[in-house]
N, C-alpha and C. Protein backbone atom coordinates (compact mmCIF):
# COMPACT_ATOMS: atom_id res chain seq x y z
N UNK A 1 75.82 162.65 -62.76
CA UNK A 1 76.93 162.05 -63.49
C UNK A 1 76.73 160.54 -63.57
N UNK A 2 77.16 159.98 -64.78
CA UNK A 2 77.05 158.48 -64.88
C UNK A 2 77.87 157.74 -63.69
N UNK A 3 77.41 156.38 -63.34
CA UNK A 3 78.20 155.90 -62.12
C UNK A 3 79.44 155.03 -62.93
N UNK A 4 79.35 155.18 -63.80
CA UNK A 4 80.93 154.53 -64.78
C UNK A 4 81.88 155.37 -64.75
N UNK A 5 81.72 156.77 -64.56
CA UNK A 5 82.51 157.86 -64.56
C UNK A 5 82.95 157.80 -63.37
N UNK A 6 83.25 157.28 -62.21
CA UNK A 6 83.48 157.51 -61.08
C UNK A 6 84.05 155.32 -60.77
N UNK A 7 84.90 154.60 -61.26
CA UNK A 7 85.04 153.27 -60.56
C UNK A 7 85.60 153.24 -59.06
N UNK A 8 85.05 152.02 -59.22
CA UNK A 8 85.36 151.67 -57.64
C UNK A 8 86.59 151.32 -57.49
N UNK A 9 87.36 151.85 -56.80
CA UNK A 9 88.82 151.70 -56.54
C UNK A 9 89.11 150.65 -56.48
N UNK A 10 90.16 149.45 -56.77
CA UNK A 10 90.90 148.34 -56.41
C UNK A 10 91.15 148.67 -54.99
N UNK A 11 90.61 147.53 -54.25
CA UNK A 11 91.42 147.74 -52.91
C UNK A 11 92.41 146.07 -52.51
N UNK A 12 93.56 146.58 -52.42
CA UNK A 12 94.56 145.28 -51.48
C UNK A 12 95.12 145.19 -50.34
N UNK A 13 94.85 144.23 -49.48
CA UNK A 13 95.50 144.33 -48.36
C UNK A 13 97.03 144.20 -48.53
N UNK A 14 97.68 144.93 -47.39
CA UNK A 14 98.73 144.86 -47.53
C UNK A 14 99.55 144.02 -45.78
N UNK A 15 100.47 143.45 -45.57
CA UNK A 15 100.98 143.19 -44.63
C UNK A 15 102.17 144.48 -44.42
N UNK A 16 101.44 144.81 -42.60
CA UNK A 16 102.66 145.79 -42.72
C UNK A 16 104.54 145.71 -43.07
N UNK A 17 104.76 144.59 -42.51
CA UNK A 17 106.20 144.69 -42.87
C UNK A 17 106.58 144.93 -44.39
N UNK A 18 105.70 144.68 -45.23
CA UNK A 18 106.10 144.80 -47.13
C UNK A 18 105.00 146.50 -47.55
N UNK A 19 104.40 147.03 -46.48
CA UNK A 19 104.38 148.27 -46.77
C UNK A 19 105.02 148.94 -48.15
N UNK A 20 106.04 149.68 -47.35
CA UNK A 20 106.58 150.48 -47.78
C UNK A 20 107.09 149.77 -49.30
N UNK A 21 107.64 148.37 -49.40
CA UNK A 21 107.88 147.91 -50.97
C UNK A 21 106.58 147.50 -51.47
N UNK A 22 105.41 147.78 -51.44
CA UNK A 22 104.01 147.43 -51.69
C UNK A 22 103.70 148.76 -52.54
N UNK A 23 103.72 150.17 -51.58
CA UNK A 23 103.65 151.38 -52.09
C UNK A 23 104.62 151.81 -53.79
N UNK A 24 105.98 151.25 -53.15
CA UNK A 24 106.83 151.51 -54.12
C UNK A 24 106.47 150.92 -55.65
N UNK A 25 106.33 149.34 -55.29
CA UNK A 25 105.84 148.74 -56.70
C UNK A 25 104.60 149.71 -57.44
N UNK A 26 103.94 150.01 -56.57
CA UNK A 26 102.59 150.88 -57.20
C UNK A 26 102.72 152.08 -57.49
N UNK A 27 103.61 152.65 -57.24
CA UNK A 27 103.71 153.97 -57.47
C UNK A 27 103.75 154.74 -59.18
N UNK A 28 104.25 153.34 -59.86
CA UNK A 28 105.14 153.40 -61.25
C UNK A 28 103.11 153.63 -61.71
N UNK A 29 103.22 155.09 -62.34
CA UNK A 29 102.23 155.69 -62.94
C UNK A 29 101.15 155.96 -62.32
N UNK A 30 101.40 156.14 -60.67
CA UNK A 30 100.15 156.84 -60.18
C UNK A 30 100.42 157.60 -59.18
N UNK A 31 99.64 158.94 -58.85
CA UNK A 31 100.06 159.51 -58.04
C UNK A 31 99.66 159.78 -56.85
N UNK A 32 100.15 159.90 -55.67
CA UNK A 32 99.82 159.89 -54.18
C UNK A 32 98.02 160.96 -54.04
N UNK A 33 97.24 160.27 -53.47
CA UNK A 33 95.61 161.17 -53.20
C UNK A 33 95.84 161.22 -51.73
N UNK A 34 95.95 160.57 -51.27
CA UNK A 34 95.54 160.30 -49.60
C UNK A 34 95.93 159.65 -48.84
N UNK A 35 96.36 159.30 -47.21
CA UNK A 35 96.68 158.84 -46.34
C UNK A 35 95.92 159.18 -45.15
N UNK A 36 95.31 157.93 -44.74
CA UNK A 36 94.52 157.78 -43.82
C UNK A 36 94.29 156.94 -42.68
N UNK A 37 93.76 156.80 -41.56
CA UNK A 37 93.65 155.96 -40.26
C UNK A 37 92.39 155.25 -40.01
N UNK A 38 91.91 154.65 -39.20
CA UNK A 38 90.82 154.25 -38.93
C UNK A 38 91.16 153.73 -37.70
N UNK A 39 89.86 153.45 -36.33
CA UNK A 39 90.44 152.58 -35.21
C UNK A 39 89.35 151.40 -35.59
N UNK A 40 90.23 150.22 -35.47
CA UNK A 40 88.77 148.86 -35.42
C UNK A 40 88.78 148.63 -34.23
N UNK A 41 88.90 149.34 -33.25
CA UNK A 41 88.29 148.37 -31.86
C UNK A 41 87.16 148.40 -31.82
N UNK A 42 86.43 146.83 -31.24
CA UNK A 42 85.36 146.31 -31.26
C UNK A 42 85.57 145.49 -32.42
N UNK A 43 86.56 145.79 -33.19
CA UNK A 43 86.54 144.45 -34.29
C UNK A 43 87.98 143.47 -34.02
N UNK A 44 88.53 144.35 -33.97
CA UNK A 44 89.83 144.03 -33.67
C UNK A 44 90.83 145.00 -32.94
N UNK A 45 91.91 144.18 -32.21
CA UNK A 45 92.97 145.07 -31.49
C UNK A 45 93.95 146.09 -32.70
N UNK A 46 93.22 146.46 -33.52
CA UNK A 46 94.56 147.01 -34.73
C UNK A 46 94.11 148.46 -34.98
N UNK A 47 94.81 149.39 -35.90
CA UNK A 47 94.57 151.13 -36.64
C UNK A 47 94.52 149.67 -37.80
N UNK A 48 93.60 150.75 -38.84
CA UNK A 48 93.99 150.27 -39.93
C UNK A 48 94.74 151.63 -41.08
N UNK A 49 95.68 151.54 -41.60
CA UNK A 49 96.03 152.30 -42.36
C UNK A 49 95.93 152.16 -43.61
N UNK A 50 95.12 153.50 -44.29
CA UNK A 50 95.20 153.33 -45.81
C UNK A 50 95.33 154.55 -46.46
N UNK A 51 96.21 153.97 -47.23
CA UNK A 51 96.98 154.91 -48.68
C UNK A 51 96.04 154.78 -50.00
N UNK A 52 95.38 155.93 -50.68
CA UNK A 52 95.26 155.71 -51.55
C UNK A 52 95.94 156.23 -52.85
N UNK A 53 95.86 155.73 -53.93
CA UNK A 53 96.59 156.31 -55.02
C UNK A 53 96.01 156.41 -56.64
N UNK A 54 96.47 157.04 -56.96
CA UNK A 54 95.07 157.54 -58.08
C UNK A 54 96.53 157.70 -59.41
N UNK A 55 95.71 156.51 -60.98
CA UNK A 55 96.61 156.52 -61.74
C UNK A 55 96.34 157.94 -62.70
N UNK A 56 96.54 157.71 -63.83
CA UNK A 56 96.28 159.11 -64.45
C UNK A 56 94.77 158.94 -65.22
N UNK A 57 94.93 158.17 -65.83
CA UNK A 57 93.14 157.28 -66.18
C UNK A 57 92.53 157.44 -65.75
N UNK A 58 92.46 157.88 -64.54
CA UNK A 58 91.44 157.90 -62.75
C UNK A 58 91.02 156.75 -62.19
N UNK A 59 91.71 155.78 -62.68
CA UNK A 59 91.48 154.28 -61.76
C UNK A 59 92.16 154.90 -60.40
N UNK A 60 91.86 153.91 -59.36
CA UNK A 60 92.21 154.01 -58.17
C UNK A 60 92.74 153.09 -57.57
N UNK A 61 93.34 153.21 -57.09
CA UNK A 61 94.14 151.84 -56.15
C UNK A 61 94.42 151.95 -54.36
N UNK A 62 93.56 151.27 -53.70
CA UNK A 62 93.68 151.87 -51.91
C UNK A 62 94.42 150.48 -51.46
N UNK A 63 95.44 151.02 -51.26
CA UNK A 63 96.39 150.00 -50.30
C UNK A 63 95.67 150.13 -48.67
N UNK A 64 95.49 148.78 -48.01
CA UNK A 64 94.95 148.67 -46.57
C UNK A 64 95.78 147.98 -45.91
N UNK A 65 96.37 148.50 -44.97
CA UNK A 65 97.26 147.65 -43.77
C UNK A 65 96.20 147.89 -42.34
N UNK A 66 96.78 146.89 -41.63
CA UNK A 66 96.27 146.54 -40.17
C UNK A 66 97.70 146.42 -39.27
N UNK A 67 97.94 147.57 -38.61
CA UNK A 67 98.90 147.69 -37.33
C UNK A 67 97.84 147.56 -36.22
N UNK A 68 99.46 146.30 -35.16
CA UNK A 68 98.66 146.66 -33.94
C UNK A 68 98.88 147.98 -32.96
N UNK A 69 97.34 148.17 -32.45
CA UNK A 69 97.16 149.42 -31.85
C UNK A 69 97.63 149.55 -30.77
N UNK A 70 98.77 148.30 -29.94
CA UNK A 70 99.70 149.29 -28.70
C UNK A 70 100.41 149.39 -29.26
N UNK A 71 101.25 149.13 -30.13
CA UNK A 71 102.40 149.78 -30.98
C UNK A 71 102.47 149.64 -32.46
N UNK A 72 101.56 150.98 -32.20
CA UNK A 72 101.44 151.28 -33.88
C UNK A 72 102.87 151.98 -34.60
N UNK A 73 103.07 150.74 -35.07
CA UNK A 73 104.51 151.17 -36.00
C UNK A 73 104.25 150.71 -37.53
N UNK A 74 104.72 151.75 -38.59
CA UNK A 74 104.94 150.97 -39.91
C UNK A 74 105.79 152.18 -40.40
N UNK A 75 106.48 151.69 -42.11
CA UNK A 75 107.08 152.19 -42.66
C UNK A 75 106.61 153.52 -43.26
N UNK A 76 107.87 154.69 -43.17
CA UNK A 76 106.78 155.90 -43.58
C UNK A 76 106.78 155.86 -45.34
N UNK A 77 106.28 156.32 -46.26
CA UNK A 77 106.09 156.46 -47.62
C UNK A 77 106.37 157.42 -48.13
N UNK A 78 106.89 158.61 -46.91
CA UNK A 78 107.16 159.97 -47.87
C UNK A 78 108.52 159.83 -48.62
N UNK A 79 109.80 158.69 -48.72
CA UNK A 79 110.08 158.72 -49.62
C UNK A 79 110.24 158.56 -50.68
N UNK A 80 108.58 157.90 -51.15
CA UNK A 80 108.08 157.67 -52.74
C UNK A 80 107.14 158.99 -52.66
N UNK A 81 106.86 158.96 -51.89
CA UNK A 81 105.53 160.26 -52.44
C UNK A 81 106.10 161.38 -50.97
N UNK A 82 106.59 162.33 -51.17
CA UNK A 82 106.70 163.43 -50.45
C UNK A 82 105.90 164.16 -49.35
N UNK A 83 104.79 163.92 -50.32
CA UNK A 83 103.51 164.68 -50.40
C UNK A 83 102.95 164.07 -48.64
N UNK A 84 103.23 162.70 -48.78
CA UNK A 84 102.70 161.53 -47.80
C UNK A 84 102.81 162.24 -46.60
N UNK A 85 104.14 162.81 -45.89
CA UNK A 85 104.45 163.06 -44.66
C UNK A 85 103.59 163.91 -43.87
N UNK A 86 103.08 164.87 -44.67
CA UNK A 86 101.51 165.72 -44.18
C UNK A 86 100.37 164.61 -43.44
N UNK A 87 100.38 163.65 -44.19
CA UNK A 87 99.12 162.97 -43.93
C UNK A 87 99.39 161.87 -42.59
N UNK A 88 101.30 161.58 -42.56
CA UNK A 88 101.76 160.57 -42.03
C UNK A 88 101.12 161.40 -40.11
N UNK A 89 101.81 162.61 -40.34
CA UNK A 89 101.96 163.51 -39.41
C UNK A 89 100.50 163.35 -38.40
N UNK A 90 99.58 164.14 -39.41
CA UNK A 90 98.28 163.69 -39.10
C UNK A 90 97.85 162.77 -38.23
N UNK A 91 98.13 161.03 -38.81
CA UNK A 91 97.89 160.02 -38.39
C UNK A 91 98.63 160.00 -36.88
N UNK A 92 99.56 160.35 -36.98
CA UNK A 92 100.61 160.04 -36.10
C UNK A 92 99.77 160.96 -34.43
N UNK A 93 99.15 162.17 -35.05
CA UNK A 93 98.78 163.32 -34.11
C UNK A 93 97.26 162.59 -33.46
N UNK A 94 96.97 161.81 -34.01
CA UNK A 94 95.54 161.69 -34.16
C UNK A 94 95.40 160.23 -33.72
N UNK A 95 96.04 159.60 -34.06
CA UNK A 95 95.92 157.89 -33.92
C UNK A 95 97.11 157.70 -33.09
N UNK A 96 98.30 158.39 -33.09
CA UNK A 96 99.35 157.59 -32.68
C UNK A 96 100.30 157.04 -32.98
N UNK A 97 100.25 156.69 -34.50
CA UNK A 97 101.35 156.49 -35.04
C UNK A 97 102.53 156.15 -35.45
N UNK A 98 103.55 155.76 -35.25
CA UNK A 98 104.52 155.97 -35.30
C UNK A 98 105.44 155.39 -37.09
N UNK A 99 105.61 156.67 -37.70
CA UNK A 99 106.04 156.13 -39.34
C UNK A 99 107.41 155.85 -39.31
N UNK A 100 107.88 154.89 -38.91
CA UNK A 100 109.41 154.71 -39.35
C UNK A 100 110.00 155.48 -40.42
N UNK A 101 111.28 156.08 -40.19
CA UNK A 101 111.68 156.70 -41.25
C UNK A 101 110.97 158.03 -41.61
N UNK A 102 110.20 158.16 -41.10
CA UNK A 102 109.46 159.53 -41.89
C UNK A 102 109.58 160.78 -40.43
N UNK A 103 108.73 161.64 -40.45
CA UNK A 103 108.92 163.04 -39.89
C UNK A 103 107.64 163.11 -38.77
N UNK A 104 107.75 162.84 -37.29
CA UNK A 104 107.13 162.03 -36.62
C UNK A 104 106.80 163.71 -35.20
N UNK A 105 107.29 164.63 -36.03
CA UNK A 105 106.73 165.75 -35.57
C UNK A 105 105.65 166.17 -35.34
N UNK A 106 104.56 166.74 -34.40
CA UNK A 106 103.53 166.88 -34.14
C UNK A 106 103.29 167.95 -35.35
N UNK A 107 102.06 167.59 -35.68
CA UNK A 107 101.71 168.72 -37.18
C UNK A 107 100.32 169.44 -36.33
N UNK A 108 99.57 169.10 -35.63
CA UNK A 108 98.24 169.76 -35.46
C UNK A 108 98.33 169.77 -33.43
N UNK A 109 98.32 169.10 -33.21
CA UNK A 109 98.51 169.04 -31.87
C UNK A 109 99.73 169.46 -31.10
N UNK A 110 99.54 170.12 -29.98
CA UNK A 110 100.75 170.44 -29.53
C UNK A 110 101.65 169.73 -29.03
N UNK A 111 102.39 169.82 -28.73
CA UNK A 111 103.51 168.70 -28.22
C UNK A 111 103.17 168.21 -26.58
N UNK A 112 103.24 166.85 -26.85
CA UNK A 112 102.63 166.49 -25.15
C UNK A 112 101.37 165.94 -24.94
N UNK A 113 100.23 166.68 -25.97
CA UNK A 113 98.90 166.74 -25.86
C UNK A 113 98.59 165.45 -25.31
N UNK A 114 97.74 165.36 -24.36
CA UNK A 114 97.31 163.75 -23.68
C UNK A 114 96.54 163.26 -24.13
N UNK A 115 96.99 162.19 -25.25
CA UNK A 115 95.91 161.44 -26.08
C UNK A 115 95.67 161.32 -27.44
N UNK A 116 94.96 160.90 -28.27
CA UNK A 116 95.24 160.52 -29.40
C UNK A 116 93.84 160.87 -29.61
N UNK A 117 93.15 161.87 -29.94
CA UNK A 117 91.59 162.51 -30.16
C UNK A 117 90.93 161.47 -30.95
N UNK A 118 91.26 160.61 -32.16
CA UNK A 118 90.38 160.40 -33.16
C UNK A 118 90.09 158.30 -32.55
N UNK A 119 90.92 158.24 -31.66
CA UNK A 119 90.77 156.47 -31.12
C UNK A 119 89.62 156.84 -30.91
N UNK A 120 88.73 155.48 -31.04
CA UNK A 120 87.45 155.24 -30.02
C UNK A 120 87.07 155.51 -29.18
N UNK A 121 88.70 155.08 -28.10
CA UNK A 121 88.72 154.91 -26.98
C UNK A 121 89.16 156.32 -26.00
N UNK A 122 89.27 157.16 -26.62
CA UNK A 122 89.30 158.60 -26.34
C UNK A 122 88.29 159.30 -25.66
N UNK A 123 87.82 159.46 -25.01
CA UNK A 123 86.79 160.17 -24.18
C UNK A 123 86.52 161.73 -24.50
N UNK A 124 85.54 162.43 -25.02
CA UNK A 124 85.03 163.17 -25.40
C UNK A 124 84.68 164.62 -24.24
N UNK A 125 86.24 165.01 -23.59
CA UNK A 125 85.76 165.67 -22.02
C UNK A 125 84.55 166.62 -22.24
N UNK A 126 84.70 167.39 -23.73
CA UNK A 126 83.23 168.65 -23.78
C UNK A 126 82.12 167.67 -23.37
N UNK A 127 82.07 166.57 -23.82
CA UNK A 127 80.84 166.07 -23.81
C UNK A 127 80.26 165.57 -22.30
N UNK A 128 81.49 165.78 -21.33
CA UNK A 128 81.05 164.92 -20.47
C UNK A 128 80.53 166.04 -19.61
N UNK A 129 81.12 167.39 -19.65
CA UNK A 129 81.07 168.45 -18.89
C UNK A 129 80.08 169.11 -19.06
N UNK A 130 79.54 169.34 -20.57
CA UNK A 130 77.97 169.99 -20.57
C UNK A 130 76.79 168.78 -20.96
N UNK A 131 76.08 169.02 -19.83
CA UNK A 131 75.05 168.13 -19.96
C UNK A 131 74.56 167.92 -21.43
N UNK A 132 73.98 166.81 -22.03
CA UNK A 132 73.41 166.33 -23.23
C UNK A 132 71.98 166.84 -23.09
N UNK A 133 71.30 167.66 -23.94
CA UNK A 133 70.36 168.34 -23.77
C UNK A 133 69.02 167.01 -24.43
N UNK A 134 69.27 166.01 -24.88
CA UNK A 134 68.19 164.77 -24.73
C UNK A 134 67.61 164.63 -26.73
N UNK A 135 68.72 165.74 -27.09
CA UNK A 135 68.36 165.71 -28.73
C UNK A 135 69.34 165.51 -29.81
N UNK A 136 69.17 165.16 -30.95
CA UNK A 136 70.28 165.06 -31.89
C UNK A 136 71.45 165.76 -31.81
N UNK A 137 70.89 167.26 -31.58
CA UNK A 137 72.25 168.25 -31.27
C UNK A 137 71.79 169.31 -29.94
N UNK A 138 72.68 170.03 -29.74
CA UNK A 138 72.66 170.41 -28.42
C UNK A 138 72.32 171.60 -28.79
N UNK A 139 70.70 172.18 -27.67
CA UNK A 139 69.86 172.84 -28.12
C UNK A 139 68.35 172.52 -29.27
N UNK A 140 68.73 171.45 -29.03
CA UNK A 140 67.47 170.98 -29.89
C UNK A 140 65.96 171.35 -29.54
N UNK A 141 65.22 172.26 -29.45
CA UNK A 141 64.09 172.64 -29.08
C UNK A 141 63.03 171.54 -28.92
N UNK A 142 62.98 170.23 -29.87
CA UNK A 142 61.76 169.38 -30.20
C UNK A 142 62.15 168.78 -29.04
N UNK A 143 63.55 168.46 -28.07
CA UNK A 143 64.15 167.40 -27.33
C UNK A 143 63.31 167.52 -26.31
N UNK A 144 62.78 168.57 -25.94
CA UNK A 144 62.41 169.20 -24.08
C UNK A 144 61.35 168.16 -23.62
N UNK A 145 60.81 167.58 -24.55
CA UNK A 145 59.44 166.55 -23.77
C UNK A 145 60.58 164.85 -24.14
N UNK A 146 61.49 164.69 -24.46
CA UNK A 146 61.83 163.31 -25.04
C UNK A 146 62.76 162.91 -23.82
N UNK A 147 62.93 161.70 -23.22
CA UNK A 147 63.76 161.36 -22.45
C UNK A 147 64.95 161.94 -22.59
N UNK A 148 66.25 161.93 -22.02
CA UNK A 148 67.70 162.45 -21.76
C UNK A 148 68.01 161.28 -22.50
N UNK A 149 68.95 161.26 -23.12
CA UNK A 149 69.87 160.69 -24.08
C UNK A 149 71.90 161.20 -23.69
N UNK A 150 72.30 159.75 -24.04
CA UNK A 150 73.36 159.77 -23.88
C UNK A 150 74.02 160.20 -24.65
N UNK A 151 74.91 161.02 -24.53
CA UNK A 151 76.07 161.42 -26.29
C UNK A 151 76.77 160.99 -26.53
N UNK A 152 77.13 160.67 -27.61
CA UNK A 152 78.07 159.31 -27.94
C UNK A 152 79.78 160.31 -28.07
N UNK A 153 79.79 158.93 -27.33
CA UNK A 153 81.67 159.32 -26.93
C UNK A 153 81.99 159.13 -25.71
N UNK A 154 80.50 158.68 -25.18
CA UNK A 154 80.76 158.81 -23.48
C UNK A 154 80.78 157.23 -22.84
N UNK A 155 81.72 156.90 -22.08
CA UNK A 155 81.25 155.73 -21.81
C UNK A 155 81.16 156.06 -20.16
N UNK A 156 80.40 154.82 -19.78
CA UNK A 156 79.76 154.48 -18.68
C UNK A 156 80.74 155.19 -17.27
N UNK A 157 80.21 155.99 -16.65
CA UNK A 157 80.74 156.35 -15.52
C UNK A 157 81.52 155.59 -14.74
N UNK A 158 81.24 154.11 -14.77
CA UNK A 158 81.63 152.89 -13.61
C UNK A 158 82.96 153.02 -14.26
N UNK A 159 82.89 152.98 -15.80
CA UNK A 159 84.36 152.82 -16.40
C UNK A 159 85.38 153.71 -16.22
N UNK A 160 85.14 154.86 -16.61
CA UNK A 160 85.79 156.15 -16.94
C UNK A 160 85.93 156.84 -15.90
N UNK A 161 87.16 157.68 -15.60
CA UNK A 161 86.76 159.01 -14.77
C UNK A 161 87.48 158.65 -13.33
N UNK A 162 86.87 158.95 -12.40
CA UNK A 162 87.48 159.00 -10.59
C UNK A 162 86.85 157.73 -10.85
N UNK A 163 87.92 156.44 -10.75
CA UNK A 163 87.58 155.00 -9.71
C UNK A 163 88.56 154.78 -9.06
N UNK A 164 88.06 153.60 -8.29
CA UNK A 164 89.30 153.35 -7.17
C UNK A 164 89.82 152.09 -7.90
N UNK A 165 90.97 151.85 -7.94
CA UNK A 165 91.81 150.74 -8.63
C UNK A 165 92.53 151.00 -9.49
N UNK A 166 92.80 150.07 -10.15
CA UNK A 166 93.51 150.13 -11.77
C UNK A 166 92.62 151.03 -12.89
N UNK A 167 92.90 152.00 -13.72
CA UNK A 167 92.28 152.73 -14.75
C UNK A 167 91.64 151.64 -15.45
N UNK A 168 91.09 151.77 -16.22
CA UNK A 168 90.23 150.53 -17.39
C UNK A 168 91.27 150.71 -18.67
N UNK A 169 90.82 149.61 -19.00
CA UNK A 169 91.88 149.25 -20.31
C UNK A 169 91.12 150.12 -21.27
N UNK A 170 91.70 149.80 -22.43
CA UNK A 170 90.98 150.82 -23.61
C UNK A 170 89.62 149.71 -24.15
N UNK A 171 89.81 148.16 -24.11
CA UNK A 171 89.37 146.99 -24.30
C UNK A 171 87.60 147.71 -23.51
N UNK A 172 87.63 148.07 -22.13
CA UNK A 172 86.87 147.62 -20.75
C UNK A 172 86.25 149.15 -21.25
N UNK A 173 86.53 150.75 -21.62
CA UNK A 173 86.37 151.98 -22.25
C UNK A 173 85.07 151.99 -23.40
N UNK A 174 86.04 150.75 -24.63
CA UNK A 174 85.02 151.11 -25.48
C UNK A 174 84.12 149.88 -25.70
N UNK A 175 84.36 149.01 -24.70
CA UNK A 175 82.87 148.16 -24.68
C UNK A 175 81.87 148.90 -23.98
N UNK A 176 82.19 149.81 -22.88
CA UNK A 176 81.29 150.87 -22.25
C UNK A 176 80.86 151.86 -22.82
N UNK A 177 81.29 152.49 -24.24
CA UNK A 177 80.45 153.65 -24.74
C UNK A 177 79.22 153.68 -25.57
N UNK A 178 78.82 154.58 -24.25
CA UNK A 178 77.30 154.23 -25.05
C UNK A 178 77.00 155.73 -25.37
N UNK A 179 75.46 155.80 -26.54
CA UNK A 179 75.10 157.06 -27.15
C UNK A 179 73.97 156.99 -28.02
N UNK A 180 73.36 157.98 -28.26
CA UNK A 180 72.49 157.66 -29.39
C UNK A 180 70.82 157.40 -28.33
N UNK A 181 69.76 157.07 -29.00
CA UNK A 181 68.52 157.04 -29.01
C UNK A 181 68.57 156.01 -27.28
N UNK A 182 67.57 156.42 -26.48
CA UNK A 182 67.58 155.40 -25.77
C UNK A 182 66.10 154.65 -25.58
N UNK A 183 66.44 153.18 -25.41
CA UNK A 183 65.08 152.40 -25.06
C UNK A 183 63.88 153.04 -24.71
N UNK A 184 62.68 152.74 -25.06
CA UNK A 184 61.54 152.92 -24.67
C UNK A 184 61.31 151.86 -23.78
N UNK A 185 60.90 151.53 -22.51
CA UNK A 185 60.71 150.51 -21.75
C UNK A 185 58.86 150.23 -22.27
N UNK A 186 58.54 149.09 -22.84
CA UNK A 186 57.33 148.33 -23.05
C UNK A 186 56.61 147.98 -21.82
């Protein structure tokens, strides 16, 4: 397909407090696609949240906010777009959340669940419990002669897990996770 057939979405930042009247102004001729999360730690202390919205033309428009991530609060949108509260839910199950005004019910996770799966800073328990077999994926046959490799999601033992003291911050977590290919020593 031609790459003209497909534009690159407008993207604007948005400040969370004008959210929700940010969404509203935009709404006039386009309709709700998506609602989504992201974590920037390591870039910054914030979720970033983004809405996108799709006119009828197929231009695109992705609204981007930055909440901070100990109290992730912003305005919910399902009452311009309905549709939103599915996705709010999501975020909320997954990141943490919290949509003012909107429906703050657990949608995928059970109620209680300890933790917020999709943060950074989330610890990966399958991963920690079955050994990393030293290859891209687990069971990798070519791995058996290649050094042991770390799996990403895991951070450093010193950090995580049974210590004596104060738990580690989420800050002290995901400067410790390490994964992926390891050094060849020269």
């Amino acid at each position: 397909m031609p790459a003209d057939r497909f534009p690159a979405d407008e993207v604007r930042r948005v400040e969370p407090s004008s959210w929700l009247a940010v969404v509203r102004a935009a709404a006039s001729g386009r309709a709700f696609d998506w609602l989504g999360a992201a974590d920037e730690i390591g870039r910054s202390n914030h979720l970033r949240v983004v809405c996108r919205l799709r006119a009828t033309g197929g231009d695109a428009l992705r609204l981007e906010t930055l909440i901070d991530r100990d109290d992730p609060r912003l305005d919910s949108i399902a009452e311009v777009y309905p549709g939103a509260s599915w996705h709010e839910r999501e975020a909320r199950d997954f990141f943490g959340i919290a949509f003012t005004g909107g429906d703050n019910r657990p949608l995928l996770l059970r109620d209680g669940f300890g933790g917020r799966p999709l943060r950074k800073d989330f610890v990966l328990g399958a991963r920690v419990i079955k050994a990393w077999p030293g290859g891209k994926e687990p069971g990798d046959a070519k791995a058996a002669g290649r050094r042991r490799m770390v799996p990403p999601g895991v951070p450093d033992p010193e950090v995580w897990g049974d210590r004596e003291g104060a738990p580690a911050s989420a800050d002290e977590v995901a400067a410790s996770v390490v994964g992926g290919r390891v050094r060849r020593r020269r």
